[in-house]
Protein backbone atom coordinates (compact mmCIF):
# COMPACT_ATOMS: atom_id res chain seq x y z
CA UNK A 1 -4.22 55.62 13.57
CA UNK A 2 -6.57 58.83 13.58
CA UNK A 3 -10.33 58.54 14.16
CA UNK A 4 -11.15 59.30 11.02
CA UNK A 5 -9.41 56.20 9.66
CA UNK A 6 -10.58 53.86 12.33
CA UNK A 7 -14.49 54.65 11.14
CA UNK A 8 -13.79 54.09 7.78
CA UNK A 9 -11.68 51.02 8.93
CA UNK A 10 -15.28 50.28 10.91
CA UNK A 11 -17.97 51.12 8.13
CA UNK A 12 -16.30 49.52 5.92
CA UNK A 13 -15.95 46.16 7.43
CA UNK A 14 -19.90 46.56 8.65
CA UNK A 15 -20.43 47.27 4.62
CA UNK A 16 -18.58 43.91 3.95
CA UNK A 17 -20.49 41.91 6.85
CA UNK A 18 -23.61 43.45 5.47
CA UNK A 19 -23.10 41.70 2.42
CA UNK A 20 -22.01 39.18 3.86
CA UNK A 21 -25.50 38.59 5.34
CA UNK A 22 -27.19 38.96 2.05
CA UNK A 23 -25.58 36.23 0.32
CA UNK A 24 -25.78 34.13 3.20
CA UNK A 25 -29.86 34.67 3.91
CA UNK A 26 -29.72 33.97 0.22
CA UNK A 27 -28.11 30.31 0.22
CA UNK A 28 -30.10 29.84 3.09
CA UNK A 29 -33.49 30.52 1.76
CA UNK A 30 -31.91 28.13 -1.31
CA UNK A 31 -31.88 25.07 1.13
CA UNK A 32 -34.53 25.77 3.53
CA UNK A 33 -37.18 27.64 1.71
CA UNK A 34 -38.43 31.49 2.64
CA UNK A 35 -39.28 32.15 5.80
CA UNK A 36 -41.88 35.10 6.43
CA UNK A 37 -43.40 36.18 9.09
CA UNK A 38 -47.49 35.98 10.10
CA UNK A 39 -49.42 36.17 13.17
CA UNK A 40 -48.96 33.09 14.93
CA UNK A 41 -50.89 31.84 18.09
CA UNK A 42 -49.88 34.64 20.61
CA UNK A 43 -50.11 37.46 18.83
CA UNK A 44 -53.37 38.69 20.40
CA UNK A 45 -52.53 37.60 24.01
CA UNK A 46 -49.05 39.60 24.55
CA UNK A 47 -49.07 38.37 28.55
CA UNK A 48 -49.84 34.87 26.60
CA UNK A 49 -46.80 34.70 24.31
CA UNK A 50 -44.48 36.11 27.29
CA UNK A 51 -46.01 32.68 29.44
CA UNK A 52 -45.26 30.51 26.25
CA UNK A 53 -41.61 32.06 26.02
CA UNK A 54 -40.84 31.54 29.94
CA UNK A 55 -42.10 27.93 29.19
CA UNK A 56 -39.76 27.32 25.98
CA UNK A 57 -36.45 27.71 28.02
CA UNK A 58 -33.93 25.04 28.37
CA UNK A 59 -36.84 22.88 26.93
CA UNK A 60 -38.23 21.55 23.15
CA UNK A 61 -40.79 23.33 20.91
CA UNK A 62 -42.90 19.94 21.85
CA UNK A 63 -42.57 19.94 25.59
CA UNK A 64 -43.00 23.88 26.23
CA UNK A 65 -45.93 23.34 23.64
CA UNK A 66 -47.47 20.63 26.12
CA UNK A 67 -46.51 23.15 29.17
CA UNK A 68 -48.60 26.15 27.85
CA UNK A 69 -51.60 23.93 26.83
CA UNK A 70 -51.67 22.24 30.37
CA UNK A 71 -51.78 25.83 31.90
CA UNK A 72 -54.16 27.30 29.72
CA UNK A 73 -56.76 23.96 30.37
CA UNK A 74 -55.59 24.34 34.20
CA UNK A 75 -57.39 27.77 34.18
CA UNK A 76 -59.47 28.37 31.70
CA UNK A 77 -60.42 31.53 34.16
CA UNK A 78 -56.95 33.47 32.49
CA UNK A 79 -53.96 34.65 33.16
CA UNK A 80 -55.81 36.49 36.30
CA UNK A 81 -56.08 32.88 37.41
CA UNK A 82 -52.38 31.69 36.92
CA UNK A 83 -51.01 34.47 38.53
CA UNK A 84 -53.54 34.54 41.95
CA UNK A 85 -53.07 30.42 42.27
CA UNK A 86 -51.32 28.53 44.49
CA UNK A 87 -47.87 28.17 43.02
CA UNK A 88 -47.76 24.32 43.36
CA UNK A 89 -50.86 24.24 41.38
CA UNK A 90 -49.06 26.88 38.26
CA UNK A 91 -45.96 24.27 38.28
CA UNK A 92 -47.62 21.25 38.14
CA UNK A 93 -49.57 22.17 35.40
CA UNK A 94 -46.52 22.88 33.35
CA UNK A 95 -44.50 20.33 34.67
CA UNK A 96 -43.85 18.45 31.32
CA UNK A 97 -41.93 21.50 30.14
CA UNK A 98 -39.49 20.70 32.91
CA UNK A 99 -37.88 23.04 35.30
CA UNK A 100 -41.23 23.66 36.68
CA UNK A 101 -40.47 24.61 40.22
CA UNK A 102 -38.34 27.47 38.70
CA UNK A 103 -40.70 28.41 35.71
CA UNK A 104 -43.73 28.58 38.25
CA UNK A 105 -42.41 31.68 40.74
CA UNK A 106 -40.88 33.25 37.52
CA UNK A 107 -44.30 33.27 35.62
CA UNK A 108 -46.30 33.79 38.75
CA UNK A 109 -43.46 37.13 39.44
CA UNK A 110 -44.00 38.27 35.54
CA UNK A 111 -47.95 38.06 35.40
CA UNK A 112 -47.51 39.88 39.37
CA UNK A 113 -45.36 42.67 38.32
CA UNK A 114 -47.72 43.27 34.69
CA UNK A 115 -51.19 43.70 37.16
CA UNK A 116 -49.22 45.60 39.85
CA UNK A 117 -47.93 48.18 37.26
CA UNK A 118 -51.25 48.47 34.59
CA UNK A 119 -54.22 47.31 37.11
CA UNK A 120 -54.76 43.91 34.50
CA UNK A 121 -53.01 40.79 33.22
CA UNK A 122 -52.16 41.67 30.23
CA UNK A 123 -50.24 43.47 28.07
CA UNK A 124 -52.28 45.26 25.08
CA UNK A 125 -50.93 48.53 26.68
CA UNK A 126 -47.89 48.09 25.11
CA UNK A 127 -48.89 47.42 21.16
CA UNK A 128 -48.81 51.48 20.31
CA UNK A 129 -45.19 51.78 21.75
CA UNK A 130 -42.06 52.29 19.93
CA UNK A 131 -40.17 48.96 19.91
CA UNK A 132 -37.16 50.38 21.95
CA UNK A 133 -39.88 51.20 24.90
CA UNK A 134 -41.16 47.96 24.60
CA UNK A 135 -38.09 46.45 25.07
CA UNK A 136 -36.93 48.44 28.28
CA UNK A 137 -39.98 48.00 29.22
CA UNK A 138 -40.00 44.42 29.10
CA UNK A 139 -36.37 43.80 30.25
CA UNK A 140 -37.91 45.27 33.70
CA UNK A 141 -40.09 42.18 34.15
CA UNK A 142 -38.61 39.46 36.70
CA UNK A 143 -36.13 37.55 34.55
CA UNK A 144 -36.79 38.71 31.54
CA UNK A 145 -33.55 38.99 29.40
CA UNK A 146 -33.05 40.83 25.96
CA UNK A 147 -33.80 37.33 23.91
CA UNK A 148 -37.29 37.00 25.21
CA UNK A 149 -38.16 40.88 25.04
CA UNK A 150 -37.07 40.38 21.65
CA UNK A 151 -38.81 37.36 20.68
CA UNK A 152 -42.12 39.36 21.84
CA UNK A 153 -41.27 42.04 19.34
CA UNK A 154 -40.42 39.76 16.81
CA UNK A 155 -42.64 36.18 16.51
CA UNK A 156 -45.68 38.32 18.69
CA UNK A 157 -45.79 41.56 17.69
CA UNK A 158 -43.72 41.13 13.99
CA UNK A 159 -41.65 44.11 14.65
CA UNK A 160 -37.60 43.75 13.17
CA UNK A 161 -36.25 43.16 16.44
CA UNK A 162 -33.74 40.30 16.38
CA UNK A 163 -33.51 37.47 18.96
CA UNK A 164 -30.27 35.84 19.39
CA UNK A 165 -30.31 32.27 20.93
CA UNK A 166 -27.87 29.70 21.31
CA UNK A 167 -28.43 28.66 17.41
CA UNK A 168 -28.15 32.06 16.10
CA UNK A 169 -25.34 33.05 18.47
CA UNK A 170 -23.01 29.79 17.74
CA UNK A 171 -24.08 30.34 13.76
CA UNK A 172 -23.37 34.31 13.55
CA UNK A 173 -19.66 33.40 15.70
CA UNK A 174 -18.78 30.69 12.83
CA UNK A 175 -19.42 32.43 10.33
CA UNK A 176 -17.62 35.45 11.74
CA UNK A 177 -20.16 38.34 11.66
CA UNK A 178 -19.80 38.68 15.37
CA UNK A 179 -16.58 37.98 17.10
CA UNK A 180 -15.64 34.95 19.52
CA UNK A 181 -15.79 36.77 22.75
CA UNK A 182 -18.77 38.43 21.56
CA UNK A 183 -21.48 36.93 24.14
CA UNK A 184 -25.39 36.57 23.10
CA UNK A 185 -26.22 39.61 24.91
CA UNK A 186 -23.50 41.73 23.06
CA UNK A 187 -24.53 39.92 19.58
CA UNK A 188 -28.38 41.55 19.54
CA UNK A 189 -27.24 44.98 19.15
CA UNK A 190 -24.36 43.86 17.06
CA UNK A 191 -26.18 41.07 14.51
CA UNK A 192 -29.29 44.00 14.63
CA UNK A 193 -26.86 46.70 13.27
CA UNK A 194 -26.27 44.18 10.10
CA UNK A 195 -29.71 43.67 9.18
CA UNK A 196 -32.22 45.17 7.00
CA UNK A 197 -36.01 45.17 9.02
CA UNK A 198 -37.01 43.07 6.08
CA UNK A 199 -34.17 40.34 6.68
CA UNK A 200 -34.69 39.87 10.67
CA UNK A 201 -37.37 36.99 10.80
CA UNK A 202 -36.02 35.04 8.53
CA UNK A 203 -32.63 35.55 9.61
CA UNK A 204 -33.60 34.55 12.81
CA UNK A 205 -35.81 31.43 11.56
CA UNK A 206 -32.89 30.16 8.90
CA UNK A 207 -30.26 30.47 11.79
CA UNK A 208 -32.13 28.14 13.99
CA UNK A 209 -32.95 25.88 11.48
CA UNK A 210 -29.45 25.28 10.27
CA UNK A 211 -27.96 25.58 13.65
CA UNK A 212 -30.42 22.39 14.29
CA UNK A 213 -30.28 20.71 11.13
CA UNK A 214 -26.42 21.69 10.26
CA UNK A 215 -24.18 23.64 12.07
CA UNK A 216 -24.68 21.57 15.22
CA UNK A 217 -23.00 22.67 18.68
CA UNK A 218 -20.57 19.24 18.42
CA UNK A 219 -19.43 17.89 15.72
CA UNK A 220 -21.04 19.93 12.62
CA UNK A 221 -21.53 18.57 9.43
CA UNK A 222 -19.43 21.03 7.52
CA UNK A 223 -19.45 18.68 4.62
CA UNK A 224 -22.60 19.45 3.36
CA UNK A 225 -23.33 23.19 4.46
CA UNK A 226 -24.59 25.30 2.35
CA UNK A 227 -22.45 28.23 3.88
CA UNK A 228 -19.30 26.80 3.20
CA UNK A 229 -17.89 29.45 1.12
CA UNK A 230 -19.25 32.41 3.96
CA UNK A 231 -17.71 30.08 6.65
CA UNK A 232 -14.70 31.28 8.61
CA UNK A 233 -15.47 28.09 10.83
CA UNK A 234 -14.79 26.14 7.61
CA UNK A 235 -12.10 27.73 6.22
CA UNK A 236 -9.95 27.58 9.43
CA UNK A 237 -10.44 23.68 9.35
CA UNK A 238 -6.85 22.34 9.39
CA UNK A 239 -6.20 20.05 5.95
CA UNK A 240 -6.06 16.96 8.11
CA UNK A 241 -9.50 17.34 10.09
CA UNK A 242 -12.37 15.45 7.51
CA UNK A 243 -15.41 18.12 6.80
CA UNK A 244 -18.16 15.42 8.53
């Protein structure tokens, strides 16, 4: 098979997945409402929706929640504060966001690296950069991974850069626009090739939401998905195995 064939083989399948996406951000905004973004809490403290991201791994939206707003009434001096204290002081602050003694270091090493680089903690330097600078820039922070640089750029900043968790990630493989051994890191570039700017937030919001309410990790309830029709999952259901 010639190149030539192979990307027309190529666009044409990324036309169909495309479309795919469109009727599938349709049905989705059918069950769960639109979903649009608007400057949320963090949008005017960059350093403090980076914190508030560290916080939300491996954790609920409740318990990172209770995490950021013990730090933030720990010291009320700023993030100058949390990242000059004593680190037993940072984690037991935000110690009912578990994982505390690991968050700590890691938020202590971020807010470090951020005054070491600029001369303050914070990061308004970085709001008149193109969003592919942002995120290389941001990707050189201690542990920071392409889903958090992209949910900076996305829920802080409302650029179209998609975050792929574990909702999204298990969602997009079900449904088959991304292949099984396609890993979360592979699946940014590869779900962000399929989108529209205009489609990325909600995307992102509707996938989480059904991954949650629906498409659960074990035992999803198939039976009353929306996506049924756009569901390879579904479809490769053997006859004898009850949609739940």
């Amino acid at each position: 098979m010639n190149s030539r064939v192979v990307e027309t083989l190529v666009a044409e399948t990324q036309t169909g997945l495309r479309a795919k996406v469109t009727r599938v951000e349709a049905l989705l905004t059918e069950a769960f409402g639109a979903r649009v973004w608007r400057a949320g809490n963090y949008s005017d403290d960059l350093a403090g929706g980076l914190v508030a991201t560290v916080l939300s791994q491996n954790t609920s939206d409740l318990n990172s929640g209770r995490a950021y707003a013990s730090l933030k009434a720990a010291f009320p001096g700023g993030w100058d504060d949390v990242r000059t204290a004593n680190i037993t002081r940072v984690a037991e602050a935000i110690k009912s966001g578990g994982l505390a003694n690991i968050k700590a270091p890691r938020i202590q090493a971020i807010l470090s690296d951020i005054f070491e680089r600029s001369g303050h903690t914070n990061l308004d330097h970085i709001r008149a950069w193109d969003d592919a600078v942002i995120v290389a820039y941001l990707r050189t922070l201690p542990g920071v991974g392409p889903k958090t640089a992209a949910c900076i750029l996305m829920f802080n900043l409302g650029r179209p850069v998609l975050a792929v968790d574990t909702h999204v990630h298990r969602v997009s493989q079900r449904l088959g626009l991304i292949g099984p051994k396609v890993g979360p890191d592979a699946a940014h570039g590869q779900l962000q090739a399929l989108l529209a700017d205009d489609q990325v937030y909600s995307f992102h919001v509707h996938f989480i939401e059904h991954g949650r309410r629906v498409c659960h990790a074990q035992r999803p309830a198939c039976g009353s998905c929306p996506l049924q029709e756009e569901c390879d999952f579904f479809h490769a259901l053997p006859p004898s195995v009850p949609a739940k």
